[in-house]
C-alpha atoms as a PDB file:
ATOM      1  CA  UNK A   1      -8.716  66.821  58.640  1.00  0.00           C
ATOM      2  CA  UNK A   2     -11.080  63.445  58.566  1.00  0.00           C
ATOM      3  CA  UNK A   3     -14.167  62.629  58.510  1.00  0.00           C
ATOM      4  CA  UNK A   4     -14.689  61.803  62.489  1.00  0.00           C
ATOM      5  CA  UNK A   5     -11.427  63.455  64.113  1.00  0.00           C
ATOM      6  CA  UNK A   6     -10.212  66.898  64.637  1.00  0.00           C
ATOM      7  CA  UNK A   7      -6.153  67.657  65.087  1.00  0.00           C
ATOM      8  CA  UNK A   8      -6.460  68.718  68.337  1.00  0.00           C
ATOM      9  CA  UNK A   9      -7.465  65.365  69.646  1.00  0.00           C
ATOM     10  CA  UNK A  10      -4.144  64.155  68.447  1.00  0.00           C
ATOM     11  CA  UNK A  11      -2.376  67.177  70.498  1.00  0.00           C
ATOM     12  CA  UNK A  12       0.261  66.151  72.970  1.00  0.00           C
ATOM     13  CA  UNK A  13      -1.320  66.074  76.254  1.00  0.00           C
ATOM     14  CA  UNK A  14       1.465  68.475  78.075  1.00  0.00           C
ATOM     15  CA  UNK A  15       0.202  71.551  75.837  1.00  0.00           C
ATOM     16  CA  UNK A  16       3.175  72.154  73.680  1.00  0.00           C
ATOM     17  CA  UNK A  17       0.847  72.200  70.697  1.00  0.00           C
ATOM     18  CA  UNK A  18       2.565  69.431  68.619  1.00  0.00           C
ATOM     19  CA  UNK A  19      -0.120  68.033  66.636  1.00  0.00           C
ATOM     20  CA  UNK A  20       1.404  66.984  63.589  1.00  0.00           C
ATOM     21  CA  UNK A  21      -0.808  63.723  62.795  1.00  0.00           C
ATOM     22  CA  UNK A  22       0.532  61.078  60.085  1.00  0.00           C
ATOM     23  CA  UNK A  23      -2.270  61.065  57.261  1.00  0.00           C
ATOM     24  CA  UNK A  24      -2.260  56.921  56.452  1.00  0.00           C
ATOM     25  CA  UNK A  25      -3.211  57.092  60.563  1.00  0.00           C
ATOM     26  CA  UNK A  26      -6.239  58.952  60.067  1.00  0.00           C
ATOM     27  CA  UNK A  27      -7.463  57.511  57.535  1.00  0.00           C
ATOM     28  CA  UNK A  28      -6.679  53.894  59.463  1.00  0.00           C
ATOM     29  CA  UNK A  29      -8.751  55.686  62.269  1.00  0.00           C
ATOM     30  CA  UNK A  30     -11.635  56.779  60.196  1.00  0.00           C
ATOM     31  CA  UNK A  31     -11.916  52.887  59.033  1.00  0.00           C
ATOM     32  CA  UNK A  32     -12.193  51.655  62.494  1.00  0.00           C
ATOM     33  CA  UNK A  33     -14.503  53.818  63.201  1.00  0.00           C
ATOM     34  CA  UNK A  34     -16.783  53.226  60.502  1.00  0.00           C
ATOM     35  CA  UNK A  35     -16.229  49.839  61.231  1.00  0.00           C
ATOM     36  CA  UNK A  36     -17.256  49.808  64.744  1.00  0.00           C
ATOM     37  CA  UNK A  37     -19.910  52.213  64.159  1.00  0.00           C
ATOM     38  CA  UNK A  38     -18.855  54.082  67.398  1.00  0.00           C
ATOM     39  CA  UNK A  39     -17.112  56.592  68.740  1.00  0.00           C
ATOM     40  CA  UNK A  40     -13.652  56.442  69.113  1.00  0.00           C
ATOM     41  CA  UNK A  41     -11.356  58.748  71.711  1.00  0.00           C
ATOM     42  CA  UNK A  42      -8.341  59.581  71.251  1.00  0.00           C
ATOM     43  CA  UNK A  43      -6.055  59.226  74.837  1.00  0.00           C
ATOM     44  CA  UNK A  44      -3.248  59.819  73.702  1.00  0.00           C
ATOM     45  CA  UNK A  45      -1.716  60.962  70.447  1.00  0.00           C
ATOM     46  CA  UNK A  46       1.296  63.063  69.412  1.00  0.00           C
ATOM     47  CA  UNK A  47       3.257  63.240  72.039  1.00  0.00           C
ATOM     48  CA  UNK A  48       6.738  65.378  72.409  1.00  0.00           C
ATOM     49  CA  UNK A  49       9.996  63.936  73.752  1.00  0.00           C
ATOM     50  CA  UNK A  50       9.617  65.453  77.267  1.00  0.00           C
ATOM     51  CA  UNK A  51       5.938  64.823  77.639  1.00  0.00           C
ATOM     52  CA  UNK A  52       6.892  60.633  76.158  1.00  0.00           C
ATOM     53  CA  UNK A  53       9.509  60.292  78.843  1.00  0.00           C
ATOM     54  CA  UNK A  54       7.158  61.685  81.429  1.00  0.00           C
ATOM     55  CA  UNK A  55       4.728  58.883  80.642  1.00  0.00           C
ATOM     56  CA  UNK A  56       7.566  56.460  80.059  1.00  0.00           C
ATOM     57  CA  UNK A  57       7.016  55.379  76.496  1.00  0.00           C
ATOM     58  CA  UNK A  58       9.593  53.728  74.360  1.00  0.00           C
ATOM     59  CA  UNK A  59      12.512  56.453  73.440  1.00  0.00           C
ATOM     60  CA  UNK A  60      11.617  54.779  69.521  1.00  0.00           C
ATOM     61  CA  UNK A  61       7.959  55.951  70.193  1.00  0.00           C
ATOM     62  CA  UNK A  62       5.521  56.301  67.306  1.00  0.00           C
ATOM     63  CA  UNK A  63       3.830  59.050  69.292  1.00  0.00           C
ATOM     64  CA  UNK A  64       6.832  60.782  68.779  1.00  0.00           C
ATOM     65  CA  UNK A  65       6.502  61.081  65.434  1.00  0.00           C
ATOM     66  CA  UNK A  66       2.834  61.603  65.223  1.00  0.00           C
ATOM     67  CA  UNK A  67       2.117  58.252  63.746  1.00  0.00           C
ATOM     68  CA  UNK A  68       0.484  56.572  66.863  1.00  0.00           C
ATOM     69  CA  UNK A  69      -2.888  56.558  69.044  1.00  0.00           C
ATOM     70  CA  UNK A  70      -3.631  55.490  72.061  1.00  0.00           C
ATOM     71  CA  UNK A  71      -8.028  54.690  71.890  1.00  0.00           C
ATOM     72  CA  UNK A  72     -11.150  53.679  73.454  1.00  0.00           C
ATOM     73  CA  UNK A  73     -14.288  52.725  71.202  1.00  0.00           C
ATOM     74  CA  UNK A  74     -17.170  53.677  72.977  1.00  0.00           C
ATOM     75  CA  UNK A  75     -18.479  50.799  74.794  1.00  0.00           C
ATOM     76  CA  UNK A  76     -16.146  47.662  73.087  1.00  0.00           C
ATOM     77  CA  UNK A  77     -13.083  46.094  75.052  1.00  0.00           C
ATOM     78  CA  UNK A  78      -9.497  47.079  74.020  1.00  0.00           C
ATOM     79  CA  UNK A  79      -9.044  43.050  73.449  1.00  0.00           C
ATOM     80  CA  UNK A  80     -11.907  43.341  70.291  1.00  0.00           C
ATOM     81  CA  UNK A  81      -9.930  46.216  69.583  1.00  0.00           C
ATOM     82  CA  UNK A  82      -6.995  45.045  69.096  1.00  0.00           C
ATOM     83  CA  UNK A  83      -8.196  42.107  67.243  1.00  0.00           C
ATOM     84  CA  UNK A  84      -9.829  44.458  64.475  1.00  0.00           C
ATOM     85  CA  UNK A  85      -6.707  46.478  64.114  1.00  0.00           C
ATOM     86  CA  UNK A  86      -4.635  43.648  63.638  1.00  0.00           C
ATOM     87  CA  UNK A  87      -6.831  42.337  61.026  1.00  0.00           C
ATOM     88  CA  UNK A  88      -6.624  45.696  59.097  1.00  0.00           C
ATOM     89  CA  UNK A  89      -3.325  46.061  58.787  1.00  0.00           C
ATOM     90  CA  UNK A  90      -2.406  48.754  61.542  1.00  0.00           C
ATOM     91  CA  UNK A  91       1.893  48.536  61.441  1.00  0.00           C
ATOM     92  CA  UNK A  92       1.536  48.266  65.484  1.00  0.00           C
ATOM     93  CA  UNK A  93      -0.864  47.324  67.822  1.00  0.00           C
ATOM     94  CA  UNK A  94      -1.092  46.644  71.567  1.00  0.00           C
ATOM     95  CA  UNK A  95      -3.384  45.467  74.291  1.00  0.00           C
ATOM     96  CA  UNK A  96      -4.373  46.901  77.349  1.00  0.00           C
ATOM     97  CA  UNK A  97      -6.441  46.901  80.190  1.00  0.00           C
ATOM     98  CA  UNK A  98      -7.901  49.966  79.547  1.00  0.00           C
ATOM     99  CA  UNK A  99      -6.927  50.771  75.808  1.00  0.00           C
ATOM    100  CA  UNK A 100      -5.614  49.712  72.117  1.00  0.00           C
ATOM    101  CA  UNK A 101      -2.741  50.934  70.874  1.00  0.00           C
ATOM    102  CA  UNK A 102      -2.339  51.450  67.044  1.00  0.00           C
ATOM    103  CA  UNK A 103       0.145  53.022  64.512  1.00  0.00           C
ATOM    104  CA  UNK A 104       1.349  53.027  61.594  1.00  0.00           C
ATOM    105  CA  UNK A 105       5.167  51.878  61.581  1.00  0.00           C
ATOM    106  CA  UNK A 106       7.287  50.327  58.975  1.00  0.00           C
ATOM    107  CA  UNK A 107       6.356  46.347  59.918  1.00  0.00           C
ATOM    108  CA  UNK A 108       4.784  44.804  61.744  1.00  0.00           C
ATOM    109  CA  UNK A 109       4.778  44.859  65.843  1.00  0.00           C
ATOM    110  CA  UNK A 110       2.324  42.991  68.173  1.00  0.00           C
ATOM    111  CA  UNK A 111       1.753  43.013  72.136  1.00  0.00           C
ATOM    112  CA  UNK A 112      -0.046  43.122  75.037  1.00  0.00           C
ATOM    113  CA  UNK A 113       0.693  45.553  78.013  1.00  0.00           C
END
């Protein structure tokens, strides 16, 4: 599938086995991790509609339509994160305290959570 990710880490966390992973977001993924030289994990990726209102994402989710991750590079702050994603191009991208969001939307879409 990529160079430094396997489908199942994009699996939606309730174990309904969507895993259908938008290609332009792995290969986004695989940049960011060659430019960080690190590890990156994947928290949360595909995610289905019950398991996304569980969690209370936006009903417009990318993770809905596997074109969204939720990660942590080993050992680097979500804030440097998000500041390299932005700079790549990544269609969204948001802060938080404890991970970056990125996808690959139509547009462009930046916050902080």
């Amino acid at each position: 599938m990529s160079k430094y990710f396997s489908r199942s880490e994009f699996s939606c966390n309730c174990g309904c086995g969507f895993d259908t992973v938008d290609f332009e977001l792995i290969e986004m993924l695989d940049q960011l991790r060659e430019n960080f030289d690190k590890p990156i994990h994947i928290t949360s990726g595909c995610r289905c509609k019950e398991y996304n209102a569980k969690v209370g994402g936006s009903v417009n989710s990318q993770h809905l339509l596997g074109r969204a991750a939720d990660i942590q590079v080993k050992n680097v702050d979500p804030a440097i994160v998000y500041e390299v994603a932005d700079k790549m191009g990544f269609g969204g991208v948001g802060c938080y305290a404890t991970f970056t969001h990125v996808d690959t939307r139509d547009g462009r879409s930046r916050w902080e959570g």
